[in-house]
Protein backbone atom coordinates (compact mmCIF):
# COMPACT_ATOMS: atom_id res chain seq x y z
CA UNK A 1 94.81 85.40 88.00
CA UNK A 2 96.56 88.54 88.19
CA UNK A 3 99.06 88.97 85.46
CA UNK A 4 102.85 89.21 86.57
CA UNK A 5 103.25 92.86 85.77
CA UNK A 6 100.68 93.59 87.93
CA UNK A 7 101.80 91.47 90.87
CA UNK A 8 105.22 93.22 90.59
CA UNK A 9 103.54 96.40 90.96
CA UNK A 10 101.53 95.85 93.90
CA UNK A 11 104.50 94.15 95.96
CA UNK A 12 106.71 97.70 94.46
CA UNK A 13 103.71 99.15 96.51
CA UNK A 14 103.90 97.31 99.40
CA UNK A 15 107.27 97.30 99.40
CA UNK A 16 107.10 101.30 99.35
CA UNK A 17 104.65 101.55 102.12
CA UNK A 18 106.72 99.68 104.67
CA UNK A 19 109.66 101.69 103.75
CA UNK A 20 107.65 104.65 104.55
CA UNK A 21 106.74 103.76 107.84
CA UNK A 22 110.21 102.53 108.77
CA UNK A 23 111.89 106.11 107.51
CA UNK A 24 109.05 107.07 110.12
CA UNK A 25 110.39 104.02 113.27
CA UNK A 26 114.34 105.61 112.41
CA UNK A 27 113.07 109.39 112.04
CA UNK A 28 111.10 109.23 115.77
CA UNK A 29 113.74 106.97 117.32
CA UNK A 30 116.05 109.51 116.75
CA UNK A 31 114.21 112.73 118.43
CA UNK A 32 112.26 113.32 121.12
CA UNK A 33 109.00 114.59 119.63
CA UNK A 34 106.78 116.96 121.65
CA UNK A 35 103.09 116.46 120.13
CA UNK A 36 101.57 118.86 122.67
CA UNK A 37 103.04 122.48 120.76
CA UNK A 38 102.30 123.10 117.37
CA UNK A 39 105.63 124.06 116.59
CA UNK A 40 106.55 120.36 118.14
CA UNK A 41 104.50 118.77 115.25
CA UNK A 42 106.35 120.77 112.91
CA UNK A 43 109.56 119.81 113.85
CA UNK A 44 108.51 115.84 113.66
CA UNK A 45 106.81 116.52 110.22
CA UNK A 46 110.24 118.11 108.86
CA UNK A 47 112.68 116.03 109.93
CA UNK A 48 114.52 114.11 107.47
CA UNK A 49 113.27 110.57 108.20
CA UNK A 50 109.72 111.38 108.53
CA UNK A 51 109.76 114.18 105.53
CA UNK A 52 111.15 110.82 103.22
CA UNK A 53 109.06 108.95 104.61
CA UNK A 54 106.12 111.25 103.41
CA UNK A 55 107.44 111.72 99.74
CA UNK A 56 108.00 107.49 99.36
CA UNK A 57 104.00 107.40 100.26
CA UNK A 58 103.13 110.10 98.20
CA UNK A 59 104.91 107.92 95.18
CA UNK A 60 102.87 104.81 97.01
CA UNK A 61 99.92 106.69 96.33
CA UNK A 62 100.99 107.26 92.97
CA UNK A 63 101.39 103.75 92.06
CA UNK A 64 98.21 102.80 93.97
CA UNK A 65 96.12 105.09 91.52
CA UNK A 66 97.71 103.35 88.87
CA UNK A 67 97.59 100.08 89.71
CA UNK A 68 93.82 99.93 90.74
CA UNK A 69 93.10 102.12 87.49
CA UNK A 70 94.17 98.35 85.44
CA UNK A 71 93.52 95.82 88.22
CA UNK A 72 90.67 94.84 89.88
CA UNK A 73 90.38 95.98 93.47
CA UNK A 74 89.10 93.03 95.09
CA UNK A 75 92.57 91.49 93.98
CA UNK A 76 95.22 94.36 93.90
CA UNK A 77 93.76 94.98 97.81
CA UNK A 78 94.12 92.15 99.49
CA UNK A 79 97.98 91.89 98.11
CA UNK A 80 99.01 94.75 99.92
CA UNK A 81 99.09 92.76 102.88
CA UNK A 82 101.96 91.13 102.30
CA UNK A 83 103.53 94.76 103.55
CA UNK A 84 102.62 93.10 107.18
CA UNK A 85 104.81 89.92 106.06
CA UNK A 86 107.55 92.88 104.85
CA UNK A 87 107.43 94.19 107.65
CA UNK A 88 107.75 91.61 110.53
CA UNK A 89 111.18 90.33 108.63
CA UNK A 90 112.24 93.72 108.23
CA UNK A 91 111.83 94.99 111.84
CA UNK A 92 113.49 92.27 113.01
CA UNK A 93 116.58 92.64 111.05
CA UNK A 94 116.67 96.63 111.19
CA UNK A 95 114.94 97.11 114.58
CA UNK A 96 116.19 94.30 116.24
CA UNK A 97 112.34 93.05 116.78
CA UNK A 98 111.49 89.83 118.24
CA UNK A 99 110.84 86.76 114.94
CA UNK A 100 108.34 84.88 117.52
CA UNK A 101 106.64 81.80 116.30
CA UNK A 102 103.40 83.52 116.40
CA UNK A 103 104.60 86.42 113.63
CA UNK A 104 106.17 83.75 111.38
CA UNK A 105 102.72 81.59 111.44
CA UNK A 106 100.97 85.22 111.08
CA UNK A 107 103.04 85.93 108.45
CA UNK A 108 102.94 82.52 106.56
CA UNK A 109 98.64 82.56 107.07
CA UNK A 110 98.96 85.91 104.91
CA UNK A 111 101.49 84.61 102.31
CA UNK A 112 98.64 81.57 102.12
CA UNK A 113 96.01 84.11 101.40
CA UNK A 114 97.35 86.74 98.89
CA UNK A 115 98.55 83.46 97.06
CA UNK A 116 94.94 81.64 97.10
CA UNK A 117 93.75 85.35 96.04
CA UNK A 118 96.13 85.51 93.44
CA UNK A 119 95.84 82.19 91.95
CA UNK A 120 92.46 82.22 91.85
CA UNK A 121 90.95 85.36 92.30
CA UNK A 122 89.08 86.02 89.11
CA UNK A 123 87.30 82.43 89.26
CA UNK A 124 83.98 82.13 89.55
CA UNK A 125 82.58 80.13 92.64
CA UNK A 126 81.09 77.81 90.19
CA UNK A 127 84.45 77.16 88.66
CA UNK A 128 85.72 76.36 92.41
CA UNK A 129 83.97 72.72 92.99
């Protein structure tokens, strides 16, 4: 079982990522973004939104190093899926995206799995029956 420093950090993480990548949703909604120029890449990549977006990930990355240099992979890993479960309830309240039934059973499927790998992920398959 992952201690619950370590679980703190990785959902810090997760937490980070997502807010990355909506700084990225508000900075493109906001332009219209010509990918076919050079200099239209450029002007994407420095705008506000994305730019913030880029320096939260770099701290993500940051914190990733860390955490995985004191946690095992196999369990820091599969918690940073709860970013999807972030994610789906935070576009819907920021975006205005659709809560279907599907994304909440999606969403709860993932919750079930981070907390079986949580709870349990450092036991042994013999320990398991």
């Amino acid at each position: 079982m992952m201690n619950p420093g370590s679980i703190v950090l990785v959902m810090l993480n997760a937490v980070l990522l997502v807010g990355g990548q909506f700084l990225w949703k508000a900075g493109m909604q906001n332009q219209q973004a010509d990918f076919s120029q050079l200099m239209g890449v450029a002007r994407v990549l420095l705008s506000p939104y994305i730019l913030s977006g880029l320096v939260i990930y770099g701290f993500a990355t940051v914190l990733w190093l860390y955490i995985i240099s004191r946690v095992q992979l196999s369990l820091a890993y599969p918690m940073q899926s709860m970013a999807y479960v972030f994610a789906v309830v935070a576009a819907h309240y920021l975006f205005d995206e659709a809560l279907t039934p599907g994304k909440i059973i999606g969403a709860l499927v993932i919750v079930l799995g981070v907390s079986i790998i949580a709870l349990t992920g450092n036991s042994p398959l013999s320990d398991l029956h």
